[in-house]
PDB file of N, CA and C in Angstrom:
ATOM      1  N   UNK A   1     138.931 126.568  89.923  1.00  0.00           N
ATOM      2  CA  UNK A   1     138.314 125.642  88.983  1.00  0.00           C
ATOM      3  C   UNK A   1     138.129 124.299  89.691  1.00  0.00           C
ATOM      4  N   UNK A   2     137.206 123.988  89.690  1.00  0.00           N
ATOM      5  CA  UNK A   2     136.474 122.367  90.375  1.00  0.00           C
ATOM      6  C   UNK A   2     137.047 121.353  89.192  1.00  0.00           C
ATOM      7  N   UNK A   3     137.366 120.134  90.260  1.00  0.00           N
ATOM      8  CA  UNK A   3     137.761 118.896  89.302  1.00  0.00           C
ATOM      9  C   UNK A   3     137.002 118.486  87.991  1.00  0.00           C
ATOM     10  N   UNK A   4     135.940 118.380  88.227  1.00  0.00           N
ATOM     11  CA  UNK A   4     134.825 118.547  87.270  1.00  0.00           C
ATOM     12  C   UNK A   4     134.955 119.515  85.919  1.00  0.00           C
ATOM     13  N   UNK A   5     134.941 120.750  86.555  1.00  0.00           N
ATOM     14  CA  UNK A   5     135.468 121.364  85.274  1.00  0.00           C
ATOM     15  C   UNK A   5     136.870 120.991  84.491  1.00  0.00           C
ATOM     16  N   UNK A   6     138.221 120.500  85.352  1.00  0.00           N
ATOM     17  CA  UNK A   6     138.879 120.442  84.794  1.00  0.00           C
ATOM     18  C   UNK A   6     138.626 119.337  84.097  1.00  0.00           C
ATOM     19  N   UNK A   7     137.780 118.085  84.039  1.00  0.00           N
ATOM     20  CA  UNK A   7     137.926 117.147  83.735  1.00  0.00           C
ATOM     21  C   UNK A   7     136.904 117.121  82.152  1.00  0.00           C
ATOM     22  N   UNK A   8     136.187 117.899  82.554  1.00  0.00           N
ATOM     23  CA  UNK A   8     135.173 118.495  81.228  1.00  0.00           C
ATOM     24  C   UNK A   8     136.105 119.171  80.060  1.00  0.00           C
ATOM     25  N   UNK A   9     136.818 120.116  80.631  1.00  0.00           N
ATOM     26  CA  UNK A   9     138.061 120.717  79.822  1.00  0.00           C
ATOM     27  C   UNK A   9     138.838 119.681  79.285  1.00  0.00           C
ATOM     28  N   UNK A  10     138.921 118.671  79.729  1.00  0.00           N
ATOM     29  CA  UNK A  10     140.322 117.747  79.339  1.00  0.00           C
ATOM     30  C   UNK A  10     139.673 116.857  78.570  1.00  0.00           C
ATOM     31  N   UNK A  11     138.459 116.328  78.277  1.00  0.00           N
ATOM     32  CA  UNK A  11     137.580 115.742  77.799  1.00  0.00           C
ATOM     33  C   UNK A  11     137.662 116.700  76.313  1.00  0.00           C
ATOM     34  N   UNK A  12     137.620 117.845  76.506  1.00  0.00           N
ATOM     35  CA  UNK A  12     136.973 118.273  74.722  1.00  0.00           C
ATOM     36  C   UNK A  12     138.907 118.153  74.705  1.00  0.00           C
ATOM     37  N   UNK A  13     139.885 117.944  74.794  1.00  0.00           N
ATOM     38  CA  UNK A  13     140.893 117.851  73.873  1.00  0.00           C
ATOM     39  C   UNK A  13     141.233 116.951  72.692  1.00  0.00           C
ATOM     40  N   UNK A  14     142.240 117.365  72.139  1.00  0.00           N
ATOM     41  CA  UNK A  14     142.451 116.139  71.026  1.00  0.00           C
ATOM     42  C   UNK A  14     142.462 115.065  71.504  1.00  0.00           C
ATOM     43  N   UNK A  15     142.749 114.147  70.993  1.00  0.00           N
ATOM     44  CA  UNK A  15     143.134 112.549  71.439  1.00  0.00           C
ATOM     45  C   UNK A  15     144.565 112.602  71.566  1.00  0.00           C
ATOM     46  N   UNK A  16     145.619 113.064  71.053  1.00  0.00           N
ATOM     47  CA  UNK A  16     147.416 113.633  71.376  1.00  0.00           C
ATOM     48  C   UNK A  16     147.350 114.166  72.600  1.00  0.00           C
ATOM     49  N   UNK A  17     146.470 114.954  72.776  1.00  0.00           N
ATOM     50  CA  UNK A  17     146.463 116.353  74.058  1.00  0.00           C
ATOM     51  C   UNK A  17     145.963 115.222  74.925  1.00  0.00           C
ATOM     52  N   UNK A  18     145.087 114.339  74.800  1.00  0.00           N
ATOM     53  CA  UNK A  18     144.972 113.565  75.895  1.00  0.00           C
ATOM     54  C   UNK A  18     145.502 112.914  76.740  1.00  0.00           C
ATOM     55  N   UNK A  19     146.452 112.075  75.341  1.00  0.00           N
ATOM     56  CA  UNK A  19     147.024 111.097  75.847  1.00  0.00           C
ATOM     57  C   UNK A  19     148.623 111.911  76.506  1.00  0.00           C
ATOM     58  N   UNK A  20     149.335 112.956  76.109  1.00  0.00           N
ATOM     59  CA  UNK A  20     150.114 113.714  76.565  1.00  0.00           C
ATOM     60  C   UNK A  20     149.846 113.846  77.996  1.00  0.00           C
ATOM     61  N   UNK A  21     148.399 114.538  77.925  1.00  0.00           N
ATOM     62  CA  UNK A  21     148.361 114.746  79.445  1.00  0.00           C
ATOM     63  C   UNK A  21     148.042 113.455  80.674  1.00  0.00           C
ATOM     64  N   UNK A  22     147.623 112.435  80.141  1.00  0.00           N
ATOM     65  CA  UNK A  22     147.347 111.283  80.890  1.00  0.00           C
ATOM     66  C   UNK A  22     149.233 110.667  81.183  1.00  0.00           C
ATOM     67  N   UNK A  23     149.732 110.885  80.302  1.00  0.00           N
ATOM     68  CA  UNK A  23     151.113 110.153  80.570  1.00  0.00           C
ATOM     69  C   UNK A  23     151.418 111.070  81.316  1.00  0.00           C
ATOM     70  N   UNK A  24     151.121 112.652  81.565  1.00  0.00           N
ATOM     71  CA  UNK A  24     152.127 113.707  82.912  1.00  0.00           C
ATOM     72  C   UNK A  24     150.987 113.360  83.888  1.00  0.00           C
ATOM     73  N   UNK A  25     150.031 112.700  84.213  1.00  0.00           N
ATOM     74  CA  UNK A  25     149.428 112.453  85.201  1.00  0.00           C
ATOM     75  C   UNK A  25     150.010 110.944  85.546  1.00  0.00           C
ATOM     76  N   UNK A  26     150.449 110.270  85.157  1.00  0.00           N
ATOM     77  CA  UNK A  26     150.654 108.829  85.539  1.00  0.00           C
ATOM     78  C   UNK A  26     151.773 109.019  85.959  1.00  0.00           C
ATOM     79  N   UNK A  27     153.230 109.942  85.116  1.00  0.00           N
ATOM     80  CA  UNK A  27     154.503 110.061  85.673  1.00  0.00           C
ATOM     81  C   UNK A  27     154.500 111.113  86.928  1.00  0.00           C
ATOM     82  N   UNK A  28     153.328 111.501  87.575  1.00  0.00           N
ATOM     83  CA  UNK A  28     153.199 112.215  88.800  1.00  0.00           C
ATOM     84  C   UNK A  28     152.618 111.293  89.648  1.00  0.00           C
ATOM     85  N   UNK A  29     152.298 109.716  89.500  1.00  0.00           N
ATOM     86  CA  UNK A  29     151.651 109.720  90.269  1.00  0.00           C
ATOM     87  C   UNK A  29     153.339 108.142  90.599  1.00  0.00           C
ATOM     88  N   UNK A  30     153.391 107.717  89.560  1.00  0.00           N
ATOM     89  CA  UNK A  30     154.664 106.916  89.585  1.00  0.00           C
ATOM     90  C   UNK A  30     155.915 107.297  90.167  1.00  0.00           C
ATOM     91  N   UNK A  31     155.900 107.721  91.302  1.00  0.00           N
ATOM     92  CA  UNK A  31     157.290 107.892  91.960  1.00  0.00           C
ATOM     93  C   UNK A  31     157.433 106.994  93.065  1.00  0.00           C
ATOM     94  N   UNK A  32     158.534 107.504  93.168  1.00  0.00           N
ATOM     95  CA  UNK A  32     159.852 106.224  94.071  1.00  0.00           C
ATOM     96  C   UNK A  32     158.664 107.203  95.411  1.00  0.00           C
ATOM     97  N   UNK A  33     158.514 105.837  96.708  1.00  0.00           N
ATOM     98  CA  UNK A  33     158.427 106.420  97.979  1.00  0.00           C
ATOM     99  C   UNK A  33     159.246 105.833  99.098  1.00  0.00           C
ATOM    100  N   UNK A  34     160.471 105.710  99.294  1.00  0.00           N
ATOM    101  CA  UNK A  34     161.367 105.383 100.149  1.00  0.00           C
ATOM    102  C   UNK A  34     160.864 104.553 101.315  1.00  0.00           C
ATOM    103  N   UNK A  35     159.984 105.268 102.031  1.00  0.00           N
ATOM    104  CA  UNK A  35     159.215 104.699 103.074  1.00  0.00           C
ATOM    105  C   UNK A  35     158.874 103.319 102.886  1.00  0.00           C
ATOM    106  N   UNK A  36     157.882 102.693 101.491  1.00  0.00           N
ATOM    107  CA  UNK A  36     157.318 101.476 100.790  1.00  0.00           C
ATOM    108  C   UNK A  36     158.952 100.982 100.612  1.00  0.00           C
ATOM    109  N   UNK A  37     160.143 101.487  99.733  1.00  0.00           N
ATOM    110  CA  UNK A  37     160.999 100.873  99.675  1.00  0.00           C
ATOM    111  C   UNK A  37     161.314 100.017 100.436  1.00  0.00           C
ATOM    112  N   UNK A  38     161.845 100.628 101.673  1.00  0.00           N
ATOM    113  CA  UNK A  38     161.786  99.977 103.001  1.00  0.00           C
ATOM    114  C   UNK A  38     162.025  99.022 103.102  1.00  0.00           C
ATOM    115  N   UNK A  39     159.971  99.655 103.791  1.00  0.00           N
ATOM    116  CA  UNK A  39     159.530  98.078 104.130  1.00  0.00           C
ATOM    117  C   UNK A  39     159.827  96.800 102.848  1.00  0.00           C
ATOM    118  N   UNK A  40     159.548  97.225 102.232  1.00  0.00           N
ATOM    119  CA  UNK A  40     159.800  96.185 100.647  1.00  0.00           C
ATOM    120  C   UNK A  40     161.343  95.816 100.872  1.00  0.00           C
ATOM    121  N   UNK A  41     162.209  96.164 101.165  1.00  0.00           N
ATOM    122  CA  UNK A  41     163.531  95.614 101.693  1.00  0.00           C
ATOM    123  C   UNK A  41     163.872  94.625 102.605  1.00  0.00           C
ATOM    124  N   UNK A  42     163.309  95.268 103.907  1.00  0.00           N
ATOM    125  CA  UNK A  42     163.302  94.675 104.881  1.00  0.00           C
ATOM    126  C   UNK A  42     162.762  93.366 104.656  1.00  0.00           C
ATOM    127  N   UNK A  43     161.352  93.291 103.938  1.00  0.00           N
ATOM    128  CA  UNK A  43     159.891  91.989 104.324  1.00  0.00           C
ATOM    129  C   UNK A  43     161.153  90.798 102.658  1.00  0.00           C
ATOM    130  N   UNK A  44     161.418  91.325 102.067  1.00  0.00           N
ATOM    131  CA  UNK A  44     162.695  90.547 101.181  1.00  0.00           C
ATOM    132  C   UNK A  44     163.805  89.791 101.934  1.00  0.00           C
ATOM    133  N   UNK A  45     164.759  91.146 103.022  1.00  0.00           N
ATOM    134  CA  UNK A  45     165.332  90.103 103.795  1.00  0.00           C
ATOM    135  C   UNK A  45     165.255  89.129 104.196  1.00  0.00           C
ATOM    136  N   UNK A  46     163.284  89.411 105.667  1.00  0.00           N
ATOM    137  CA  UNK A  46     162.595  88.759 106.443  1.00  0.00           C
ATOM    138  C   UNK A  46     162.693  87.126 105.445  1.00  0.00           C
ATOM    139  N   UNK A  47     162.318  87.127 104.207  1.00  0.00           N
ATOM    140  CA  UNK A  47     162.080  86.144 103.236  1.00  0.00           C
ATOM    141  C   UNK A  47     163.251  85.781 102.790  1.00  0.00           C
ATOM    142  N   UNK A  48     164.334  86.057 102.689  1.00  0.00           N
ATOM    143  CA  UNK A  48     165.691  84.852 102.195  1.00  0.00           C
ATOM    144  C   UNK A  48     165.853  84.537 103.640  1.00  0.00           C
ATOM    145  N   UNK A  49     166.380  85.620 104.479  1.00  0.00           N
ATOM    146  CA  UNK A  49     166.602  84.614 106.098  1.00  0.00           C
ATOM    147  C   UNK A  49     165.461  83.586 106.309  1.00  0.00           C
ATOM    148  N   UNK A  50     164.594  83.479 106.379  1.00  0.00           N
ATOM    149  CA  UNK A  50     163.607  82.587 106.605  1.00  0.00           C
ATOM    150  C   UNK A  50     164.109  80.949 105.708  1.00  0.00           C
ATOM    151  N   UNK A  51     163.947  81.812 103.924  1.00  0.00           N
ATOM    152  CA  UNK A  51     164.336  80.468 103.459  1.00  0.00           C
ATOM    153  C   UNK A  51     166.257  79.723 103.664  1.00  0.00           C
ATOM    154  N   UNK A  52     166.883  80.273 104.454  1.00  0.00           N
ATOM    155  CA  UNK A  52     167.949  80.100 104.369  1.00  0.00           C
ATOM    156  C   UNK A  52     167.949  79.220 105.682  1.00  0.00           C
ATOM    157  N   UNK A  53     167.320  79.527 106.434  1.00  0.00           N
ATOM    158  CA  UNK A  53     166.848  78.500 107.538  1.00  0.00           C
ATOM    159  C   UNK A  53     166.029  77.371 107.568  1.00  0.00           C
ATOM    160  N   UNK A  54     165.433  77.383 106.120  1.00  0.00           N
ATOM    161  CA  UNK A  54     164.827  76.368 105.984  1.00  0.00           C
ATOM    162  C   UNK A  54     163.627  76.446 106.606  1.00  0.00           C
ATOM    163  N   UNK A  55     162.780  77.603 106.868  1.00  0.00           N
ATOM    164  CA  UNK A  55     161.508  77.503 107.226  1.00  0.00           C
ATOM    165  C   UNK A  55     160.919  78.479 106.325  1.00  0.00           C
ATOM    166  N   UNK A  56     161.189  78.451 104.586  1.00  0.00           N
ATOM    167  CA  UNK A  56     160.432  78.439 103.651  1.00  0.00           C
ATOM    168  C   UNK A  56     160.076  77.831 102.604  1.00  0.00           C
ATOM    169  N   UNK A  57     159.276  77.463 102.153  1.00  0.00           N
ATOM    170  CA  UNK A  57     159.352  76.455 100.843  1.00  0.00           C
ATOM    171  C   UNK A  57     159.567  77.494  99.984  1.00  0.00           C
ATOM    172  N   UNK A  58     160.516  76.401  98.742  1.00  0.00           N
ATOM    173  CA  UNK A  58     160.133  77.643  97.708  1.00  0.00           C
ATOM    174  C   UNK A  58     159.348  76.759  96.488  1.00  0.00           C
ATOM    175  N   UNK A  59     158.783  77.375  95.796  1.00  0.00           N
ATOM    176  CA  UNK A  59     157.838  77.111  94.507  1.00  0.00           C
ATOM    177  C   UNK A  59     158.820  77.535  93.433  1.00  0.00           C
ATOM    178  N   UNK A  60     158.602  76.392  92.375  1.00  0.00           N
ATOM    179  CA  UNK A  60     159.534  77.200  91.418  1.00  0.00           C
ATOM    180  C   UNK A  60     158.452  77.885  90.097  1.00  0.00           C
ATOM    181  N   UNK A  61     159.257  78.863  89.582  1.00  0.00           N
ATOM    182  CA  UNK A  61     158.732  79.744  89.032  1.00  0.00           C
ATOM    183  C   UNK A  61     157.308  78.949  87.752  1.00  0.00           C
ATOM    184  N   UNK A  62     157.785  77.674  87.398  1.00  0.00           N
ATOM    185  CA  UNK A  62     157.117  76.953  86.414  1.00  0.00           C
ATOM    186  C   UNK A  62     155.498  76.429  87.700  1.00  0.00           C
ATOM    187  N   UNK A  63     155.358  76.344  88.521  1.00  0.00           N
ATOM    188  CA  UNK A  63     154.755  75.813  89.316  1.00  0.00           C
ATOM    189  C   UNK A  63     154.059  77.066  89.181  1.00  0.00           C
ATOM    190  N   UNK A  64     154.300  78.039  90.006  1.00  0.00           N
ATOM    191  CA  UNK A  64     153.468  79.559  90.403  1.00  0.00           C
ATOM    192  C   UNK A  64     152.411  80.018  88.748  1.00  0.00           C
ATOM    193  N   UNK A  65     152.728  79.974  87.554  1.00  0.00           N
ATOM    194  CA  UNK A  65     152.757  80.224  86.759  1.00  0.00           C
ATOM    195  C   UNK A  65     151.811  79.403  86.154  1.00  0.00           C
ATOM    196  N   UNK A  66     151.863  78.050  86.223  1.00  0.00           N
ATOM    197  CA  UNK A  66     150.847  76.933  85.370  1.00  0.00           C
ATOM    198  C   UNK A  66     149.264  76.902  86.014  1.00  0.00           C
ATOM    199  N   UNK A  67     149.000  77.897  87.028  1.00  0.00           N
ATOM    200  CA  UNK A  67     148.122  77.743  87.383  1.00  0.00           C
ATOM    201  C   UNK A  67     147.258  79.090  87.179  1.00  0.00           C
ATOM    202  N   UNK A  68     147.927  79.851  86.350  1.00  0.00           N
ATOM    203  CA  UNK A  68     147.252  80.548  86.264  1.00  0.00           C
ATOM    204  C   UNK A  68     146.714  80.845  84.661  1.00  0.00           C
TER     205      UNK A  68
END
């Protein structure tokens, strides 16, 4: 079966059946990937050592925020 068809199929369902199946497609696509963890660990460290040395500014949260 081609994506297409499945997607034609998933189209005539209820609006329940939809949304059921859109939430087991999102919780398949939402997982942990260790690898991204990581780096996301590491580049956090990289960023308090930095500001702990004093070669980061920090912004405070009211600043980052009012401008948007």
């Amino acid at each position: 079966m081609s994506t297409t068809e499945v997607i034609e199929q998933a189209l005539r369902l209820k609006a329940a059946e939809r949304y059921l199946l859109l939430e087991l497609l999102h919780q398949s696509l939402d997982k942990p990937d260790p690898e991204i963890d990581t780096v996301w660990q590491q580049e956090a460290l990289r960023r308090l050592k930095a500001y702990d040395e004093g070669r980061l500014e920090c912004v405070s949260m009211e600043e980052v925020f009012r401008d948007l």
